[in-house]
Protein backbone atom coordinates (compact mmCIF):
# COMPACT_ATOMS: atom_id res chain seq x y z
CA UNK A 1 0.00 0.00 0.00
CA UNK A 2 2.86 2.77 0.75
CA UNK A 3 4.37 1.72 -2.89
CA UNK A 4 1.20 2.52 -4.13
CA UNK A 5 0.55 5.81 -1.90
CA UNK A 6 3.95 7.41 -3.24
CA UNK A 7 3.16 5.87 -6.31
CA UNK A 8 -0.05 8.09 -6.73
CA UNK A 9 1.79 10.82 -4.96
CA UNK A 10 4.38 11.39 -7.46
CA UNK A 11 1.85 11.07 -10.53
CA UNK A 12 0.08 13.63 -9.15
CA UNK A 13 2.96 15.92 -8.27
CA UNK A 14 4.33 15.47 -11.55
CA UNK A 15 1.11 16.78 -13.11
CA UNK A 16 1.26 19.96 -11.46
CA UNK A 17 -1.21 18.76 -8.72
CA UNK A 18 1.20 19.50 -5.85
CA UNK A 19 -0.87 20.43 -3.17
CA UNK A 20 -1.87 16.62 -2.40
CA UNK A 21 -0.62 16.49 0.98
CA UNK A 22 -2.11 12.53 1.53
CA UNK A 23 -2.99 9.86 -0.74
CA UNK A 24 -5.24 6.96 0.26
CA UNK A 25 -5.12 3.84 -1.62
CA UNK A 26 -8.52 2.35 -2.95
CA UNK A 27 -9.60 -1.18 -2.99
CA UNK A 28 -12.05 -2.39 -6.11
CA UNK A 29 -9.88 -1.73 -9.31
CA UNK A 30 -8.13 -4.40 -11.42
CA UNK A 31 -6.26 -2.52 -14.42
CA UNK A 32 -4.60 0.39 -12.58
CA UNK A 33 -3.79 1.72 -9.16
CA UNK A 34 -6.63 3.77 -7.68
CA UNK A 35 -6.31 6.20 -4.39
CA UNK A 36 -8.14 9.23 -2.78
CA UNK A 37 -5.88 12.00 -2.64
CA UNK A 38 -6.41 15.00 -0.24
CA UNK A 39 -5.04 18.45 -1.39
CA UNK A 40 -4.25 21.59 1.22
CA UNK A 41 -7.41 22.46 1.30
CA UNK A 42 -9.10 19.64 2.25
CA UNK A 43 -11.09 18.72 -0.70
CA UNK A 44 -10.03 14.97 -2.16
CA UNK A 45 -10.32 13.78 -5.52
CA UNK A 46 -9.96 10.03 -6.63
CA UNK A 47 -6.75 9.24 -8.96
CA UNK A 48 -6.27 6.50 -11.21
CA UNK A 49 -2.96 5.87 -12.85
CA UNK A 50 -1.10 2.86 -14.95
CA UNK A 51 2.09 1.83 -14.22
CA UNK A 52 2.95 1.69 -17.58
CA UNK A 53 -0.45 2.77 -19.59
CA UNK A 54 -1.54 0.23 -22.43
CA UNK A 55 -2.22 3.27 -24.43
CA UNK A 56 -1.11 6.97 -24.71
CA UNK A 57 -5.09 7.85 -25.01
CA UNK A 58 -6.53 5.25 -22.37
CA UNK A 59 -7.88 7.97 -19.84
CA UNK A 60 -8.65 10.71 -22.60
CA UNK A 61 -11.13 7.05 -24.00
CA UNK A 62 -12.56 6.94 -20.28
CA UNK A 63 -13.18 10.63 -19.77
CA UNK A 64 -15.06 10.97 -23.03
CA UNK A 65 -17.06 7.78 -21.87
CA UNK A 66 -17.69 9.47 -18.66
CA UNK A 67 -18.53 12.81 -20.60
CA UNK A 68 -21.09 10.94 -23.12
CA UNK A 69 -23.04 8.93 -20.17
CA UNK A 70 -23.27 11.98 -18.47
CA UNK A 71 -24.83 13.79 -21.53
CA UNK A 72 -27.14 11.03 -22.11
CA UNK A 73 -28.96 11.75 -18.55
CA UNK A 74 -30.51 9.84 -16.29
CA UNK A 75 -27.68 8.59 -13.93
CA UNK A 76 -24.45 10.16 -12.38
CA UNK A 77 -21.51 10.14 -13.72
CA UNK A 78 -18.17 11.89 -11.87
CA UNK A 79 -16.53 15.24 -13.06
CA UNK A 80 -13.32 14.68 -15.17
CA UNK A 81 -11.05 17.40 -13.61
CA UNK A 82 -7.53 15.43 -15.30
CA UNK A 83 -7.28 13.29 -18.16
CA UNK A 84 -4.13 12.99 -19.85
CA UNK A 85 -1.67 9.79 -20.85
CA UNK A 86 -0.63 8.84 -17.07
CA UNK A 87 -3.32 10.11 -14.46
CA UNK A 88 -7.07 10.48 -14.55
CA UNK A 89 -8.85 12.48 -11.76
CA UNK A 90 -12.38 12.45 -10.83
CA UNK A 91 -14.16 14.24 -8.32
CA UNK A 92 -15.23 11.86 -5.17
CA UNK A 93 -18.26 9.62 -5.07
CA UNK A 94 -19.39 6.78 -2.27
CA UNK A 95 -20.01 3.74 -1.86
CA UNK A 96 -23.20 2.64 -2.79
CA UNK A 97 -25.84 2.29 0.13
CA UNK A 98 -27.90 -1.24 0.67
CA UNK A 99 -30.96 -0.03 -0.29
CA UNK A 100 -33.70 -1.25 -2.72
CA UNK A 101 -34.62 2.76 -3.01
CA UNK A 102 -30.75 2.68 -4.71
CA UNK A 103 -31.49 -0.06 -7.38
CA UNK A 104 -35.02 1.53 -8.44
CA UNK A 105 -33.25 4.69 -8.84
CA UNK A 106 -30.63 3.08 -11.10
CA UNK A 107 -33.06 0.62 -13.00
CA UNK A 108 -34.46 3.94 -14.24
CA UNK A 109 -31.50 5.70 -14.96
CA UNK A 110 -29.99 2.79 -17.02
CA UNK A 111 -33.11 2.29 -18.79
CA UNK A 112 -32.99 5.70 -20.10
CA UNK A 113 -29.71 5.71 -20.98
CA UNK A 114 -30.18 2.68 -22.98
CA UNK A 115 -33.77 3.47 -24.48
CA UNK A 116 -32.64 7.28 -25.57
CA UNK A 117 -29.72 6.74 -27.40
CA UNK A 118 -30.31 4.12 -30.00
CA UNK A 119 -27.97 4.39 -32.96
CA UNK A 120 -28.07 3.14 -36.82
CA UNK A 121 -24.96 1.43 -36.19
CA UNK A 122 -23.25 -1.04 -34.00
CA UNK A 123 -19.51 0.51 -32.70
CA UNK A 124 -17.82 3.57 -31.82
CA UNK A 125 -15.99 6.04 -33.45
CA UNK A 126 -12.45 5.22 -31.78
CA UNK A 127 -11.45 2.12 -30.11
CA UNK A 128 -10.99 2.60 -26.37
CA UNK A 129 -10.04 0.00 -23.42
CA UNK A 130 -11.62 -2.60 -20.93
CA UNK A 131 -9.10 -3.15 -18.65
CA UNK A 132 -5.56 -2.98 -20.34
CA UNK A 133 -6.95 -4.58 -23.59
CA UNK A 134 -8.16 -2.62 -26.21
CA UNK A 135 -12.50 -2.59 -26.83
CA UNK A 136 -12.35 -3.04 -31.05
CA UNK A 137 -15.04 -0.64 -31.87
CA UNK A 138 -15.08 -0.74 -35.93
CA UNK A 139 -18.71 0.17 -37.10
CA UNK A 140 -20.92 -2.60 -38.61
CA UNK A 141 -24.70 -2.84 -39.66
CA UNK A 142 -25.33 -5.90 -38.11
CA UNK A 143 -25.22 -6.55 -34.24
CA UNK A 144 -24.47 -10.22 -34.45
CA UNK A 145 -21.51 -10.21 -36.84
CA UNK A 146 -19.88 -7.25 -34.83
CA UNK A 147 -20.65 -9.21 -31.41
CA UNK A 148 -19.38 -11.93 -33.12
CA UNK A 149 -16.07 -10.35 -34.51
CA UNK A 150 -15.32 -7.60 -31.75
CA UNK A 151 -16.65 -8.57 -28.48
CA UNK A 152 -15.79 -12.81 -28.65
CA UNK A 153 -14.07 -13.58 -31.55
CA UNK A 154 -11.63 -10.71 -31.07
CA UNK A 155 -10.11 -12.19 -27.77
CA UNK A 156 -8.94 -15.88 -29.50
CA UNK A 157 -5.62 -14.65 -30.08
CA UNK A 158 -4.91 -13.51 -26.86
CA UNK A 159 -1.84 -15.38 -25.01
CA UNK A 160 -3.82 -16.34 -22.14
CA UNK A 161 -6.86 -17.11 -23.96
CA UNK A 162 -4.79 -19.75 -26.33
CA UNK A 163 -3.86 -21.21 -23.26
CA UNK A 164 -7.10 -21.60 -21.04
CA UNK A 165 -9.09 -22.72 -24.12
CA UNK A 166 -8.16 -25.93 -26.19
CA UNK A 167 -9.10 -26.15 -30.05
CA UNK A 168 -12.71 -27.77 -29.46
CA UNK A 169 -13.71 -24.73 -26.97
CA UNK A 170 -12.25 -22.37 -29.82
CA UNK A 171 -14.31 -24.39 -32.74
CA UNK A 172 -17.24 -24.55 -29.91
CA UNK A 173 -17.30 -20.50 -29.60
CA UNK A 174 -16.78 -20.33 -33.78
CA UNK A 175 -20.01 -22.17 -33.87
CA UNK A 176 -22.04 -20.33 -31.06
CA UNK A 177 -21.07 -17.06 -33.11
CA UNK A 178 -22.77 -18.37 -36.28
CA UNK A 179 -25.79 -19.28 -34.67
CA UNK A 180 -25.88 -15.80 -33.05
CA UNK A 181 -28.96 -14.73 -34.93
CA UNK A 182 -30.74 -18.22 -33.71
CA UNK A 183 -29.93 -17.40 -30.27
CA UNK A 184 -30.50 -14.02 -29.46
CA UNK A 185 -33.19 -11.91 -30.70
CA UNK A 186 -32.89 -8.70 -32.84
CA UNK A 187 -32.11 -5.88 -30.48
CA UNK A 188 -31.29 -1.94 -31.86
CA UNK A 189 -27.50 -0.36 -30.88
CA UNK A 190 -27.66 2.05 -28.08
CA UNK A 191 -25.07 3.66 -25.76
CA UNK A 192 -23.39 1.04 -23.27
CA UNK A 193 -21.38 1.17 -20.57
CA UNK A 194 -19.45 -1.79 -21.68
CA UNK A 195 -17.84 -2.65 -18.56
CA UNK A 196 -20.79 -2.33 -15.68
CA UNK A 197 -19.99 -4.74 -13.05
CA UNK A 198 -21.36 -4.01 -9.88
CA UNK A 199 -18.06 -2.59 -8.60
CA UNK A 200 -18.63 0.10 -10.94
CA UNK A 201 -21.72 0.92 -9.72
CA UNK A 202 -20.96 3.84 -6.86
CA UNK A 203 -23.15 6.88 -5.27
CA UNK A 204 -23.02 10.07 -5.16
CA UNK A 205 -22.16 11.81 -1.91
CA UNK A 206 -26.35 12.39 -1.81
CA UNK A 207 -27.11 8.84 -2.38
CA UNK A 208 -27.79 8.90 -6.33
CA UNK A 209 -26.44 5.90 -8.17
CA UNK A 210 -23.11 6.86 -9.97
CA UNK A 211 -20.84 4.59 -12.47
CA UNK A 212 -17.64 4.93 -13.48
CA UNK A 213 -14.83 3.23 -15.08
CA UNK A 214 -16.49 2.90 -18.84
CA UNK A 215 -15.67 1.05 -22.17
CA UNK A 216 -18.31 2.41 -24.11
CA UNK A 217 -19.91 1.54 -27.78
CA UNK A 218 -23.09 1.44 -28.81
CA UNK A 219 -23.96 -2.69 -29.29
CA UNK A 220 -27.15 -4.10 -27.33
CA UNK A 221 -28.30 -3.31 -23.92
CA UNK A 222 -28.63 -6.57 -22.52
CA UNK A 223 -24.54 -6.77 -22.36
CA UNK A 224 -24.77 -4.21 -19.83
CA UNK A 225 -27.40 -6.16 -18.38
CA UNK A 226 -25.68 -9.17 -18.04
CA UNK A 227 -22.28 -7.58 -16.56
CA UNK A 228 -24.82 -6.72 -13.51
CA UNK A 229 -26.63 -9.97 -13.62
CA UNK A 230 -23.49 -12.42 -13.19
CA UNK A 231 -21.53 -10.08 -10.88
CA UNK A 232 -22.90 -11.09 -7.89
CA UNK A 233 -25.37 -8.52 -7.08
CA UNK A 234 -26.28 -7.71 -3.79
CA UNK A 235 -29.67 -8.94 -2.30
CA UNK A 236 -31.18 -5.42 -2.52
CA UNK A 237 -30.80 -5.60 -6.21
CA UNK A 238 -33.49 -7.97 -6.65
CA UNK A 239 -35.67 -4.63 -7.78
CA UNK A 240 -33.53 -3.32 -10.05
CA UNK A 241 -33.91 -6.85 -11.96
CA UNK A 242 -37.83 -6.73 -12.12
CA UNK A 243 -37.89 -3.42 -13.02
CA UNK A 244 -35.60 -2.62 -15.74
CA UNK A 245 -36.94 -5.38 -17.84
CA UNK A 246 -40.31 -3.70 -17.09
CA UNK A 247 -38.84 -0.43 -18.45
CA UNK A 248 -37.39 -1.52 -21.30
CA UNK A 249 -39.87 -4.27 -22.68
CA UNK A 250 -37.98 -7.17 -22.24
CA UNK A 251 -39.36 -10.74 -23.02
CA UNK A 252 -39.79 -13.37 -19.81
CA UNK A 253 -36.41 -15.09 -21.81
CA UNK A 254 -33.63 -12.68 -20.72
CA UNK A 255 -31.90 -14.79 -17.89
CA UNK A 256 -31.73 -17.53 -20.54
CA UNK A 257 -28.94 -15.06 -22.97
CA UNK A 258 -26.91 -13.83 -20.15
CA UNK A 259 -24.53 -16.28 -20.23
CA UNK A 260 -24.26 -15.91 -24.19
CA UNK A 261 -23.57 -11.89 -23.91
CA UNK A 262 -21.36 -12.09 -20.72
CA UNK A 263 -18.77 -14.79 -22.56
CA UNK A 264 -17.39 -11.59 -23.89
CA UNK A 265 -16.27 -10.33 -20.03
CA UNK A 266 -15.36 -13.66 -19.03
CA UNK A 267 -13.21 -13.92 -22.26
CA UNK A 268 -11.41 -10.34 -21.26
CA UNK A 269 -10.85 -11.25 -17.41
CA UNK A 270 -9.07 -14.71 -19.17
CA UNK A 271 -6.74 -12.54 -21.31
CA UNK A 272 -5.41 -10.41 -18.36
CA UNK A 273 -5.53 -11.93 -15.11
CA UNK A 274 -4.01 -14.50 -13.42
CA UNK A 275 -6.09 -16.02 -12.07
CA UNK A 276 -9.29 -16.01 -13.75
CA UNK A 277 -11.83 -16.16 -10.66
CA UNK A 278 -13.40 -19.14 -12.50
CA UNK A 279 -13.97 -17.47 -15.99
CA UNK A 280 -12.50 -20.33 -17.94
CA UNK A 281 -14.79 -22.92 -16.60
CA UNK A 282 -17.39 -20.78 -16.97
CA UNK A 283 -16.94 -20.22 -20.50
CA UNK A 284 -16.51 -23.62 -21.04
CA UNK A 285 -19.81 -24.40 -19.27
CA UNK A 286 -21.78 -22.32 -21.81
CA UNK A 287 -19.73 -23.15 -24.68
CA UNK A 288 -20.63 -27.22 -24.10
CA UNK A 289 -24.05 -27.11 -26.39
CA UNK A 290 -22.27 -26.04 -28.87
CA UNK A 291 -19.18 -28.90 -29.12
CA UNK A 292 -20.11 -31.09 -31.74
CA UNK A 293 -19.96 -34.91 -30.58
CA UNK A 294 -18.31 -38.09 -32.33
CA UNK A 295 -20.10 -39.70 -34.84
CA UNK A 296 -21.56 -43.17 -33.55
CA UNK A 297 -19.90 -46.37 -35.19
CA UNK A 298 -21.34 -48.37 -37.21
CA UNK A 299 -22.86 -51.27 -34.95
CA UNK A 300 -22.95 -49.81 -32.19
């Protein structure tokens, strides 16, 4: 924790921020080391900074995700005070409160977001990052061959990847992304998060749900739905999961594509950590319709 403290500390100094006079590490964050930093006069901001950044633009990516959300309305977003190639600074939300009041509030929000900005196209106009992997945002007219190509395909020639998965789970997720269409139902693009998980999923300091940490495109609203769904959400969120289906006239078959659409994050947490919490055998578990199996012999 003090490596990371003076870590933070020097980004910050370095940036011209020199009147941070104590630096709190945070706990949540995978990619990059996160802290609340307290400046003379007694105000904190939160600071996020790579080691070595995967990218010279990965923060000026997240602060225009964080600018777009917030300009599509309906749910908090933090203000971007820093953004350049080593250090992104936010103002200072909470942690969430256990409340079912919370969850309403952002089943509502989320459905807006999602029902308000639908888009011609599936993408974005720049690539940005989930994690320290780079989110392939080329445009394409059809949702299912730019899930297909982008958000599973795209993460087969990734070191870790070619070592969790044999060739049969490979040919297995080849075939589940040509039956795409027969699986999951024709859905318009609209603005995602792309990465909401509940830990991204914060408050302000008034008790309004707040996310952060975005990879955004606009693809379907259900993969934002199924980041939440199969992150272990908290009791409370029960509401959140009746509603927002509600809101957004969803059929009674949701639960059953979550797995499908969250293969993607499970495919993404295989290609940079070590270990995978489990993703592996989870994508392996849904992939398992789809392996094709031996012929029977003649006779038998």
């Amino acid at each position: 924790m003090t490596d990371a403290t003076s870590f933070l500390r020097e980004r910050l100094h370095a940036a011209g921020l020199t009147d941070v006079v104590a630096v709190e590490p945070a706990t949540g964050g995978l990619a990059a080391t996160a802290g609340l930093a307290r400046r003379g006069d007694g105000a904190s901001v939160f600071v996020k900074a790579f080691g070595e950044p995967p990218s010279d633009d990965a923060f000026a990516a997240e602060a225009e995700g964080l600018t777009v959300l917030r300009e599509a309305g309906g749910i908090a977003i933090p203000e971007v005070i820093r953004a350049d190639r080593d250090l992104l600074v936010l103002s200072v939300l909470r942690p969430r409160p256990g409340t079912e009041a919370f969850w309403e509030q952002l089943a509502h929000g989320l459905a807006h977001v999602h029902t308000a900005t639908r888009h011609p196209r599936f993408g974005w106009h720049r690539d940005n990052w989930l994690g320290r992997r780079r989110q392939v945002n080329t445009w394409d007219d059809d949702g299912f061959t730019f899930f297909a190509q982008h958000r599973l395909l795209r993460w087969l020639g990734e070191p870790r990847v070619q070592e969790a998965l044999d060739a049969a789970d490979r040919a297995a997720l080849e075939r589940l992304c040509d039956r795409l269409p027969e699986l999951l139902p024709v859905r318009p693009a609209c603005l995602t998060h792309g990465d909401l998980w509940t830990q991204n999923v914060l408050a302000t300091p008034d008790g309004r749900p707040a996310l952060i940490d975005p990879a955004v495109s606009y693809t379907w609203a259900e993969v934002d739905l199924a980041h939440l769904w199969t992150t272990a959400p908290p009791p409370e969120a029960r509401v959140f999961f009746e509603l927002y289906p509600e809101l957004t006239g969803l059929d009674r078959d949701w639960r059953d594509r979550m797995p499908i659409l969250q293969l993607r994050q499970h495919l993404a947490v295989i290609a940079q950590f070590e270990p995978d919490w489990g993703a592996a055998d989870l994508v392996r578990a849904t992939l398992a319709p789809f392996r094709k199996r031996p012929s029977a012999q003649p006779g038998a």
